[in-house]
C-alpha atoms as a PDB file:
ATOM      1  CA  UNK A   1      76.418 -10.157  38.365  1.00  0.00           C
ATOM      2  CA  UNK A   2      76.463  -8.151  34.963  1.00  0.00           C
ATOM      3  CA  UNK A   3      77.159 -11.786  33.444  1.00  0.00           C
ATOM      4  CA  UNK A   4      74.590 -13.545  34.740  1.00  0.00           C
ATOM      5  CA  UNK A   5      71.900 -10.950  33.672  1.00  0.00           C
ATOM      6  CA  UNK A   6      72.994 -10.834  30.180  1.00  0.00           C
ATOM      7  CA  UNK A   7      72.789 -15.083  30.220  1.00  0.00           C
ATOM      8  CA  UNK A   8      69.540 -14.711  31.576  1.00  0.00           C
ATOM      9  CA  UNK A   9      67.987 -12.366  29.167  1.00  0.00           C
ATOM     10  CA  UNK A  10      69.437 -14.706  25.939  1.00  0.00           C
ATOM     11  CA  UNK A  11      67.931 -17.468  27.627  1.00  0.00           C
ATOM     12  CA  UNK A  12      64.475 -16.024  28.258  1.00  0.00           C
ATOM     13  CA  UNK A  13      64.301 -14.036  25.086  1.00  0.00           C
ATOM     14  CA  UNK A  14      64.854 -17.130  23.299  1.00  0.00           C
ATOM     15  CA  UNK A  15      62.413 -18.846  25.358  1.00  0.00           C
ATOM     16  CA  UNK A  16      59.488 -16.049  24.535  1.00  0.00           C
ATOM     17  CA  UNK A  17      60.293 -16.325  21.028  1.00  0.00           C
ATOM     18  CA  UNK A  18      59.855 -19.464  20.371  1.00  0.00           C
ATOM     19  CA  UNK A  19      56.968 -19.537  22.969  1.00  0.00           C
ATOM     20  CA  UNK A  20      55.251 -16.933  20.533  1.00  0.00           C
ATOM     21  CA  UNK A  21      56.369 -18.853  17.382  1.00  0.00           C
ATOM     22  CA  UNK A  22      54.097 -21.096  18.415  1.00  0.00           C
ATOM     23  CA  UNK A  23      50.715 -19.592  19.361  1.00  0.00           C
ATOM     24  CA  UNK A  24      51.161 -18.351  16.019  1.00  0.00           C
ATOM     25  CA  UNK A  25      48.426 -19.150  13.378  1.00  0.00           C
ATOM     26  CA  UNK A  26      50.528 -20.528  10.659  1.00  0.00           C
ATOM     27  CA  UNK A  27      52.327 -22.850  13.550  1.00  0.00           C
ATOM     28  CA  UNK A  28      49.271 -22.969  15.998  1.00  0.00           C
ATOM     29  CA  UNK A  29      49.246 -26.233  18.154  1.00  0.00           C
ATOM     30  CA  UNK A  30      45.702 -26.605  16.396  1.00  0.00           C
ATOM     31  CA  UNK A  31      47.884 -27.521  12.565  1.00  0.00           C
ATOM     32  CA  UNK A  32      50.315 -29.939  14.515  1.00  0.00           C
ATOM     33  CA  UNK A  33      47.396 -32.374  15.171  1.00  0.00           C
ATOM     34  CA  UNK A  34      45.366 -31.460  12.614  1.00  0.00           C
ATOM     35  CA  UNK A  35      42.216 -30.561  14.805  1.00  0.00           C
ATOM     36  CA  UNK A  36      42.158 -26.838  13.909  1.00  0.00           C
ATOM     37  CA  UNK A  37      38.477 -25.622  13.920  1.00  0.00           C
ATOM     38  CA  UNK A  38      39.288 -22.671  11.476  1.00  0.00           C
ATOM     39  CA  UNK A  39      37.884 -20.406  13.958  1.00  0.00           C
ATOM     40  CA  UNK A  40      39.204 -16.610  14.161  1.00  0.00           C
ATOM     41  CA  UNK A  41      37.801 -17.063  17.707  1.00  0.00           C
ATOM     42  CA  UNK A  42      38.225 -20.143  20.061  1.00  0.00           C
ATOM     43  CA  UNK A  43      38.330 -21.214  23.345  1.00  0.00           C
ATOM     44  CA  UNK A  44      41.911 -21.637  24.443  1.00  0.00           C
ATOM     45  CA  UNK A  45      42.115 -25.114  26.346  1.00  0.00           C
ATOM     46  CA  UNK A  46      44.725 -27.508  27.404  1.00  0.00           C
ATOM     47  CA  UNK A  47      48.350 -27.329  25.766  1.00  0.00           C
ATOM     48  CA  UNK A  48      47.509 -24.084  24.326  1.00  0.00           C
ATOM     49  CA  UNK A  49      46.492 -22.177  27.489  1.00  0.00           C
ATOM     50  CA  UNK A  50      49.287 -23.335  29.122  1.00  0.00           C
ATOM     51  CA  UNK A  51      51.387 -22.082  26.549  1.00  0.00           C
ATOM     52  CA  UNK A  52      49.575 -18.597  26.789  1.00  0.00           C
ATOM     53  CA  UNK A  53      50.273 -18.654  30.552  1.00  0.00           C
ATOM     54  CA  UNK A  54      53.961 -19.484  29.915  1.00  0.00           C
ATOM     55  CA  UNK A  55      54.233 -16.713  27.298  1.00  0.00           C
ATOM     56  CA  UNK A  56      53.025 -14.268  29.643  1.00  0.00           C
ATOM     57  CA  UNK A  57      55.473 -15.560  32.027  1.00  0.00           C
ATOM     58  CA  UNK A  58      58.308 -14.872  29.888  1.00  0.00           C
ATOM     59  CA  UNK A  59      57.408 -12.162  29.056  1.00  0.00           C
ATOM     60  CA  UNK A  60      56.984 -10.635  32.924  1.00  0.00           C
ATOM     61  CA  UNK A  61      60.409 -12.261  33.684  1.00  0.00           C
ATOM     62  CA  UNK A  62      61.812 -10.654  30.377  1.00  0.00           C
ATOM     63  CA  UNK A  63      60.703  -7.414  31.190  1.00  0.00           C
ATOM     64  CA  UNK A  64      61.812  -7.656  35.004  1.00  0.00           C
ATOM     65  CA  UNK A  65      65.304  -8.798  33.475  1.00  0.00           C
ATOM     66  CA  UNK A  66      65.579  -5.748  31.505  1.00  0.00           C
ATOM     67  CA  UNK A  67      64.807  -3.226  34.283  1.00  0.00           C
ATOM     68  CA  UNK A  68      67.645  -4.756  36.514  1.00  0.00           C
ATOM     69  CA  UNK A  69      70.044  -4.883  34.368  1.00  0.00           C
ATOM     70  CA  UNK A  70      69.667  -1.319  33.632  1.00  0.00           C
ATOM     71  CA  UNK A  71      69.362  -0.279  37.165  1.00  0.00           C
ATOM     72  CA  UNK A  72      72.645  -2.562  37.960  1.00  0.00           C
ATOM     73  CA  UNK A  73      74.689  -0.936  35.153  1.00  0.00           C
ATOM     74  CA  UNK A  74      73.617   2.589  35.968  1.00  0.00           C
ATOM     75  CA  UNK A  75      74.252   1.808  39.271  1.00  0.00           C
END
Protein backbone atom coordinates (compact mmCIF):
# COMPACT_ATOMS: atom_id res chain seq x y z
CA UNK A 1 0.00 0.00 0.00
CA UNK A 2 3.01 2.24 1.24
CA UNK A 3 4.32 1.60 -2.48
CA UNK A 4 1.66 2.59 -4.30
CA UNK A 5 1.27 5.97 -2.41
CA UNK A 6 4.77 6.95 -2.86
CA UNK A 7 4.24 6.08 -6.99
CA UNK A 8 1.34 8.10 -6.83
CA UNK A 9 2.66 11.20 -5.30
CA UNK A 10 5.93 11.16 -8.01
CA UNK A 11 3.45 10.84 -10.56
CA UNK A 12 1.12 13.67 -9.55
CA UNK A 13 3.81 15.96 -8.31
CA UNK A 14 5.32 15.71 -11.59
CA UNK A 15 2.10 16.20 -13.18
CA UNK A 16 1.40 19.69 -11.09
CA UNK A 17 4.71 20.82 -11.96
CA UNK A 18 4.73 20.77 -15.19
CA UNK A 19 0.96 21.74 -15.16
CA UNK A 20 2.24 25.05 -13.40
CA UNK A 21 5.29 25.34 -15.74
CA UNK A 22 2.97 26.11 -18.04
CA UNK A 23 0.43 28.73 -16.89
CA UNK A 24 3.55 30.42 -16.32
CA UNK A 25 4.12 33.85 -18.05
CA UNK A 26 7.42 33.25 -19.62
CA UNK A 27 5.83 29.70 -21.00
CA UNK A 28 2.09 30.87 -21.07
CA UNK A 29 0.01 28.98 -23.78
CA UNK A 30 -0.56 32.70 -25.04
CA UNK A 31 3.74 32.73 -26.39
CA UNK A 32 3.28 29.14 -27.96
CA UNK A 33 0.89 30.59 -30.62
CA UNK A 34 1.94 33.81 -30.56
CA UNK A 35 -1.55 35.44 -29.71
CA UNK A 36 -0.51 36.85 -26.31
CA UNK A 37 -2.47 40.13 -25.68
CA UNK A 38 0.26 41.47 -23.21
CA UNK A 39 -2.37 41.84 -20.72
CA UNK A 40 -1.45 41.57 -16.81
CA UNK A 41 -5.20 40.73 -16.72
CA UNK A 42 -7.18 38.41 -19.15
CA UNK A 43 -9.92 36.33 -19.49
CA UNK A 44 -8.86 32.73 -19.14
CA UNK A 45 -10.63 30.73 -22.08
CA UNK A 46 -10.25 27.48 -23.78
CA UNK A 47 -6.86 25.43 -23.41
CA UNK A 48 -5.85 27.65 -20.69
CA UNK A 49 -8.86 27.26 -18.35
CA UNK A 50 -8.74 23.85 -18.71
CA UNK A 51 -5.34 23.79 -17.72
CA UNK A 52 -6.24 25.97 -14.57
CA UNK A 53 -8.95 23.41 -13.74
CA UNK A 54 -6.44 20.54 -14.12
CA UNK A 55 -3.88 22.36 -11.94
CA UNK A 56 -6.27 22.69 -9.28
CA UNK A 57 -6.98 19.13 -9.67
CA UNK A 58 -3.57 18.11 -9.02
CA UNK A 59 -3.15 19.93 -6.71
CA UNK A 60 -6.43 18.60 -4.49
CA UNK A 61 -5.29 15.02 -5.40
CA UNK A 62 -1.63 16.00 -4.32
CA UNK A 63 -2.63 17.25 -1.18
CA UNK A 64 -5.18 14.28 -0.46
CA UNK A 65 -2.07 11.96 -1.36
CA UNK A 66 -0.02 13.51 1.22
CA UNK A 67 -2.51 13.27 4.12
CA UNK A 68 -2.90 9.42 3.53
CA UNK A 69 0.20 8.56 3.32
CA UNK A 70 0.91 10.11 6.56
CA UNK A 71 -2.07 8.74 8.25
CA UNK A 72 -1.10 5.10 6.70
CA UNK A 73 2.50 5.31 7.99
CA UNK A 74 1.55 6.59 11.41
CA UNK A 75 -0.89 4.14 11.43
Amino acid sequence: MEQFLYVSLIITSIALVFSIILQSKGAGLGNLTSTDTGGVFTARRGVEKTLFWVTILFSVLFFTLVIIAVIVVKG
